[in-house]
C-alpha atoms as a PDB file:
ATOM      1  CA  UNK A   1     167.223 -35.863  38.152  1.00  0.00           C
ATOM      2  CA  UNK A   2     167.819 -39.553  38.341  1.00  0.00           C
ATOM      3  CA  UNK A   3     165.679 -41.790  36.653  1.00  0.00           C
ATOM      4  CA  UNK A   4     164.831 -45.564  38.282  1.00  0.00           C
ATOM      5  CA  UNK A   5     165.738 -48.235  36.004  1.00  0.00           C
ATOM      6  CA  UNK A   6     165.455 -52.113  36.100  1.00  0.00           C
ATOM      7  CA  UNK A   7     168.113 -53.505  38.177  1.00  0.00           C
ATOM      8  CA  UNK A   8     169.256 -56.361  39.986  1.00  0.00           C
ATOM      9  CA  UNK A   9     166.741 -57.904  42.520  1.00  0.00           C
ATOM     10  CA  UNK A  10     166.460 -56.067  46.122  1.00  0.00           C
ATOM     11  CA  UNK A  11     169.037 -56.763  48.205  1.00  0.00           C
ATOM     12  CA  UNK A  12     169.393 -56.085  52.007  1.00  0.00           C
ATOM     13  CA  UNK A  13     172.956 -56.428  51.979  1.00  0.00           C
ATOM     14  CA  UNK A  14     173.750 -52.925  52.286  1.00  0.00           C
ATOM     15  CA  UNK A  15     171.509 -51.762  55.071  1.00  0.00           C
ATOM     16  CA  UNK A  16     173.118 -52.748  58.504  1.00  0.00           C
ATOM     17  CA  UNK A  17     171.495 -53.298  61.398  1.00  0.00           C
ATOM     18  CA  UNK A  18     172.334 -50.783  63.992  1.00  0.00           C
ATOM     19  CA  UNK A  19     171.506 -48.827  66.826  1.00  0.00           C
ATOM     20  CA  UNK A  20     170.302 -45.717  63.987  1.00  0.00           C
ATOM     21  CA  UNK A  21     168.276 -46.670  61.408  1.00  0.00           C
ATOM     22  CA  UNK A  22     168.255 -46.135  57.792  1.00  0.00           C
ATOM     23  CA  UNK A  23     165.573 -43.384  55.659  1.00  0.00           C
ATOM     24  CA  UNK A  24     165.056 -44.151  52.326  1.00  0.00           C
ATOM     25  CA  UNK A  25     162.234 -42.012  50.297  1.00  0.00           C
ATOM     26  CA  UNK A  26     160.635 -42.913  46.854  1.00  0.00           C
ATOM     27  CA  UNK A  27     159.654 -38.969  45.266  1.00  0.00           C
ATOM     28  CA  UNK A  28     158.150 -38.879  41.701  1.00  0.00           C
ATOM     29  CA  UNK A  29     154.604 -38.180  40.194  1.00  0.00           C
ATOM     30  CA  UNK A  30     151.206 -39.448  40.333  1.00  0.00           C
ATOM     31  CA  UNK A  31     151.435 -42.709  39.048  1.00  0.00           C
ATOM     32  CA  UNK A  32     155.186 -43.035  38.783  1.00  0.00           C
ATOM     33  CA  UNK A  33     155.357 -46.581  40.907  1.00  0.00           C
ATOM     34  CA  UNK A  34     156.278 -45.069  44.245  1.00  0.00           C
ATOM     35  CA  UNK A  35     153.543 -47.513  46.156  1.00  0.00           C
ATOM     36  CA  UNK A  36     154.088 -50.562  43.853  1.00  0.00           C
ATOM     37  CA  UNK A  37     158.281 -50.475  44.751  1.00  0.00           C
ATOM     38  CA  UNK A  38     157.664 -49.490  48.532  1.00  0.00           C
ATOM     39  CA  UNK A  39     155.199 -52.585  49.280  1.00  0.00           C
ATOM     40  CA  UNK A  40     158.201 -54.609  46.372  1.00  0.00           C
ATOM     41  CA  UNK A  41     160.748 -53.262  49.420  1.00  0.00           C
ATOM     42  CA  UNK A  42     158.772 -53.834  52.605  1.00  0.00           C
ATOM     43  CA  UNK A  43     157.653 -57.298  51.535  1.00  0.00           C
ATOM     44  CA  UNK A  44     161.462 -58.282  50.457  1.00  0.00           C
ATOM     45  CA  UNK A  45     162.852 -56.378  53.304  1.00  0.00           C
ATOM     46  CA  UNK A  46     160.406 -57.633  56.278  1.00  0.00           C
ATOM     47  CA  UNK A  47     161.971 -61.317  55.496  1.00  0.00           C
ATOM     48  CA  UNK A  48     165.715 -60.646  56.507  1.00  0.00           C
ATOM     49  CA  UNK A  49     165.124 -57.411  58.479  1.00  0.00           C
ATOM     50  CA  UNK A  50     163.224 -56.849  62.121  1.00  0.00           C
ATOM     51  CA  UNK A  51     162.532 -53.016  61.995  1.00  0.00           C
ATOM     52  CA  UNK A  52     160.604 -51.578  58.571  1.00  0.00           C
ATOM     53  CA  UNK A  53     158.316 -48.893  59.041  1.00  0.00           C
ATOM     54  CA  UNK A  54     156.885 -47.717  56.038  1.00  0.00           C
ATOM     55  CA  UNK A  55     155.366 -44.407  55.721  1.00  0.00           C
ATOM     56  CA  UNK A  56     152.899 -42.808  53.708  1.00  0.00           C
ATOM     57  CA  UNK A  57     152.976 -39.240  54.485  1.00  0.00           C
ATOM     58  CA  UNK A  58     149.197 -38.349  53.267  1.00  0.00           C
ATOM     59  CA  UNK A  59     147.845 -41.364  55.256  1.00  0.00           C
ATOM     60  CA  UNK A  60     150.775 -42.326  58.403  1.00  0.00           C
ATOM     61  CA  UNK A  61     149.939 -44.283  61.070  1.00  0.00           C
ATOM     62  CA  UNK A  62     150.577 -43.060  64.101  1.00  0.00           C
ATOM     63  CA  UNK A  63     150.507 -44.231  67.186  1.00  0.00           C
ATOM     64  CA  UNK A  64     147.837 -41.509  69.410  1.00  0.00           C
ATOM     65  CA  UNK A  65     144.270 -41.048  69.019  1.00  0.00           C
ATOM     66  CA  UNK A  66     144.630 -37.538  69.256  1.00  0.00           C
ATOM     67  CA  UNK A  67     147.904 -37.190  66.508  1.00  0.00           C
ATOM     68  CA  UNK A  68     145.486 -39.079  64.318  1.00  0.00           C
ATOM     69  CA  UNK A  69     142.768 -36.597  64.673  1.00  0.00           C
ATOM     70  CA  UNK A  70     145.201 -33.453  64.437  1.00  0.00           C
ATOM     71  CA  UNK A  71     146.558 -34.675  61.451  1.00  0.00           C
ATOM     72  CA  UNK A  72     143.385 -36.124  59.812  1.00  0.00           C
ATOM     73  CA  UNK A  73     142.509 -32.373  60.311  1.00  0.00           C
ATOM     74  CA  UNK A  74     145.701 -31.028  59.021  1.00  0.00           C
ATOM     75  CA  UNK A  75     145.515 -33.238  56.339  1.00  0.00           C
ATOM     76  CA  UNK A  76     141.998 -32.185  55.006  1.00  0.00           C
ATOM     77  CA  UNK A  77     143.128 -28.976  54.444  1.00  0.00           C
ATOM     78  CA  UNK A  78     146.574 -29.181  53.158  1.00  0.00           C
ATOM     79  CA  UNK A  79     145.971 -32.580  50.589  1.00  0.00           C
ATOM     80  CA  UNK A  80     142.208 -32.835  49.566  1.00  0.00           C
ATOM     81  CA  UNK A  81     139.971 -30.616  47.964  1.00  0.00           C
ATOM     82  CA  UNK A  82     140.896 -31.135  44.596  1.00  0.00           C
ATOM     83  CA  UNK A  83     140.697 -28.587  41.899  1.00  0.00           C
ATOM     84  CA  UNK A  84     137.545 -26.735  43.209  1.00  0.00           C
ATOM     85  CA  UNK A  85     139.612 -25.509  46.158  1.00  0.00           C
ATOM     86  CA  UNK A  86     140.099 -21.732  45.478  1.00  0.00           C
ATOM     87  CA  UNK A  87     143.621 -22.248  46.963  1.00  0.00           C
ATOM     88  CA  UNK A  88     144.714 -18.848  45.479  1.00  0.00           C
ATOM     89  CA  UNK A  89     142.765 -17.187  48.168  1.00  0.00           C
ATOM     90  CA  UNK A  90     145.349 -17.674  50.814  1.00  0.00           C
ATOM     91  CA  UNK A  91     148.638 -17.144  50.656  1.00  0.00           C
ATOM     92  CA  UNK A  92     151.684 -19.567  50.191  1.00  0.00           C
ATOM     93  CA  UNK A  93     153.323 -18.767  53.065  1.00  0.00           C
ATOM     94  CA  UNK A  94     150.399 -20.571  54.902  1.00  0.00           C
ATOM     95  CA  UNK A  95     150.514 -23.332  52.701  1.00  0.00           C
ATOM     96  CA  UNK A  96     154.165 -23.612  53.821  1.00  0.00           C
ATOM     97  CA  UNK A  97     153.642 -23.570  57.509  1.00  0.00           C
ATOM     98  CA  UNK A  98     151.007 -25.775  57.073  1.00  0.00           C
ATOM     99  CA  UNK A  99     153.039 -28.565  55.016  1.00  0.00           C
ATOM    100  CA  UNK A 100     155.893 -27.953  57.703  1.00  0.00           C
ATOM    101  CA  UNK A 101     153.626 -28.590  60.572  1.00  0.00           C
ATOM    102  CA  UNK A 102     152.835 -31.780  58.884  1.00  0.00           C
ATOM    103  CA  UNK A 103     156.374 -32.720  58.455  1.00  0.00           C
ATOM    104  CA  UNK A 104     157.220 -31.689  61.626  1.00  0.00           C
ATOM    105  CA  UNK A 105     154.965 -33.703  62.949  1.00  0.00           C
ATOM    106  CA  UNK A 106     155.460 -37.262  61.338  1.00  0.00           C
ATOM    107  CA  UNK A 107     158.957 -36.702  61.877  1.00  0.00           C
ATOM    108  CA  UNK A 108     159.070 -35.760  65.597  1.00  0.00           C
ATOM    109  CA  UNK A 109     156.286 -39.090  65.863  1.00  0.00           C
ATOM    110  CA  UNK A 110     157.159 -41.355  63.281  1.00  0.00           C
ATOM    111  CA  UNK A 111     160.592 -40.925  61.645  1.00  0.00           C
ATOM    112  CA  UNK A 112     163.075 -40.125  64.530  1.00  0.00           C
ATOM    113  CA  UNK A 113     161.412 -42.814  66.995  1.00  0.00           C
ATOM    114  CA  UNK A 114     161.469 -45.400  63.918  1.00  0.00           C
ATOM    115  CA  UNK A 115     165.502 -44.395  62.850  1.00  0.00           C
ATOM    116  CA  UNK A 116     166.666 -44.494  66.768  1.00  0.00           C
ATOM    117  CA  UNK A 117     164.889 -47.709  67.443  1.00  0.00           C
ATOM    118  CA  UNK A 118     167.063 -48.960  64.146  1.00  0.00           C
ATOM    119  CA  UNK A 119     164.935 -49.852  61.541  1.00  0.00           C
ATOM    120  CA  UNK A 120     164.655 -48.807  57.933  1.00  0.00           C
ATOM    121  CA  UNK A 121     161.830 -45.932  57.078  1.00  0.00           C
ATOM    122  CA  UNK A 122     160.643 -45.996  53.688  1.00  0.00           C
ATOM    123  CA  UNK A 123     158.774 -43.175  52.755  1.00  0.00           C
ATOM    124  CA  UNK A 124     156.022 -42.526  49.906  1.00  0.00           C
ATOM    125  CA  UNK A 125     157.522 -38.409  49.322  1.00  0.00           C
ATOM    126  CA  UNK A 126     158.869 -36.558  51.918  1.00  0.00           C
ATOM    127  CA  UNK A 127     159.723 -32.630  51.645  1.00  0.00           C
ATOM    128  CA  UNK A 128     161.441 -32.733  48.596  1.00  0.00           C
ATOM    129  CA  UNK A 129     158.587 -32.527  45.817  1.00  0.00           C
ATOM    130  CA  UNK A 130     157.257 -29.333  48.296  1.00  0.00           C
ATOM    131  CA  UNK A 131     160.940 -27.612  48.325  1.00  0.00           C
ATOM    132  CA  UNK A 132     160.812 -27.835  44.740  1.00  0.00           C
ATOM    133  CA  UNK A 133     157.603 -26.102  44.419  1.00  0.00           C
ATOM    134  CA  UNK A 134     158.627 -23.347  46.575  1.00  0.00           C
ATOM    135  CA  UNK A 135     161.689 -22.487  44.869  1.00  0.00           C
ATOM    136  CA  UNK A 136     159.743 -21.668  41.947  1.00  0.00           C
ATOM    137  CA  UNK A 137     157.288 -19.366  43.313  1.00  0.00           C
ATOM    138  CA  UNK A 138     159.894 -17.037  44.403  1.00  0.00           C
ATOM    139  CA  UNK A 139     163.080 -16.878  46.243  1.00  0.00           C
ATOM    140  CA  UNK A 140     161.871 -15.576  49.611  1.00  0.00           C
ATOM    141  CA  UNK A 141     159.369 -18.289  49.516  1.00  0.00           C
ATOM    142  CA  UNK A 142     162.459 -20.662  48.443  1.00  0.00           C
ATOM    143  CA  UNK A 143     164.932 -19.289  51.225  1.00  0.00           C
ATOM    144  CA  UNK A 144     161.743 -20.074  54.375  1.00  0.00           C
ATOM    145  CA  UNK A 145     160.794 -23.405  53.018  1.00  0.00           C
ATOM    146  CA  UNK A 146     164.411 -24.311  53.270  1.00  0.00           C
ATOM    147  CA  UNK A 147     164.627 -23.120  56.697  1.00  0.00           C
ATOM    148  CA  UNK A 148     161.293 -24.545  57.461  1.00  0.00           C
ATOM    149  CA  UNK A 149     162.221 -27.749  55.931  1.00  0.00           C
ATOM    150  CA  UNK A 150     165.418 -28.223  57.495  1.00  0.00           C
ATOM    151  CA  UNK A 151     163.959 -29.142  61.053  1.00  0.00           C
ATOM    152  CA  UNK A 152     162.984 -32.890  60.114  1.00  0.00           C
ATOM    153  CA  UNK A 153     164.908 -35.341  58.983  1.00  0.00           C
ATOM    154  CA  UNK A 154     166.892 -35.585  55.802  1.00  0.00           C
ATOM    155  CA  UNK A 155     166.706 -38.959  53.790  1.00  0.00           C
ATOM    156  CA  UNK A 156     170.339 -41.372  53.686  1.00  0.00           C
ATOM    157  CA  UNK A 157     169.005 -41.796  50.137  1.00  0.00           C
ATOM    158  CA  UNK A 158     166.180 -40.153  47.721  1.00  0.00           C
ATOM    159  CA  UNK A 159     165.241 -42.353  44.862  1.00  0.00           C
ATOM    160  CA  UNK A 160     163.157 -40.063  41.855  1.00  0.00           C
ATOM    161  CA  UNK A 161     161.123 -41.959  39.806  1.00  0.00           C
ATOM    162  CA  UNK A 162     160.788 -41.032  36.113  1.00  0.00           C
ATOM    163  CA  UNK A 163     157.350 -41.607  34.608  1.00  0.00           C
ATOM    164  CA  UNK A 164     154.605 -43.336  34.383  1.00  0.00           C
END
């Protein structure tokens, strides 16, 4: 796992402009820094780039009335609830067609539009955290998320952050 560290101060150097954007996604823990860095990034980036999108996948902003409702519904079920949610009732396998609806979803409305338009997506999570989860329940489980997960998008570069 790599670990963020303290570096040198954002630079925009090394993202071109071009015809296909850039997707970048912060993944760690609760509390690890993922918002603080992406809003760091957006801010910095916003002042010598046109195209940032930033996207949070348990709150995106999409762009129909009716995506916002499907996946405010989606959403309801899949990330709140808390711990009083007898989850255990239902099997993973729907938990995993449910988070790859999602995914599906933000990628098909938000991601691939964003990237062909050329700008740079930076992403709070994306599928990675969930594959991970999967693959220790139990292999079958592993082998479908994988499959699952490998319609949407894959990240030019996954940054893990280590902590709080």
């Amino acid at each position: 796992m790599l670990h963020a560290q303290q570096t040198a101060p954002l630079s925009t150097s090394g993202i071109q402009r071009s015809n296909h954007g850039r997707f970048i996604v912060l993944e760690g823990g609760d509390g690890a820094g993922k918002s603080t860095i992406i809003n760091y990034a957006e801010s910095r980036l916003r002042s010598t780039l046109d195209q940032v999108t930033v996207l949070r996948p348990k709150k995106p902003d999409v762009p129909d009335g009716y995506l916002k409702s499907h996946l405010a519904k989606i959403s309801e079920i899949l990330w709140e609830g808390g711990q009083a949610t007898p989850r255990h009732l239902i099997p993973d396998l729907h938990w995993l067609y449910l988070a790859a609806s999602w995914y599906v979803i933000l990628d098909a409305q938000v991601v691939r539009p964003a990237l062909s338009s050329g700008s740079v997506v930076i992403a709070d999570s994306w599928t990675d955290k969930l594959l991970a989860r999967f693959r220790i329940k139990n292999e079958a489980l592993a082998r479908e998320a994988q499959k699952c997960f490998s319609m949407v998008s894959r990240p030019d570069k996954v940054i893990f952050l280590d902590g709080p």
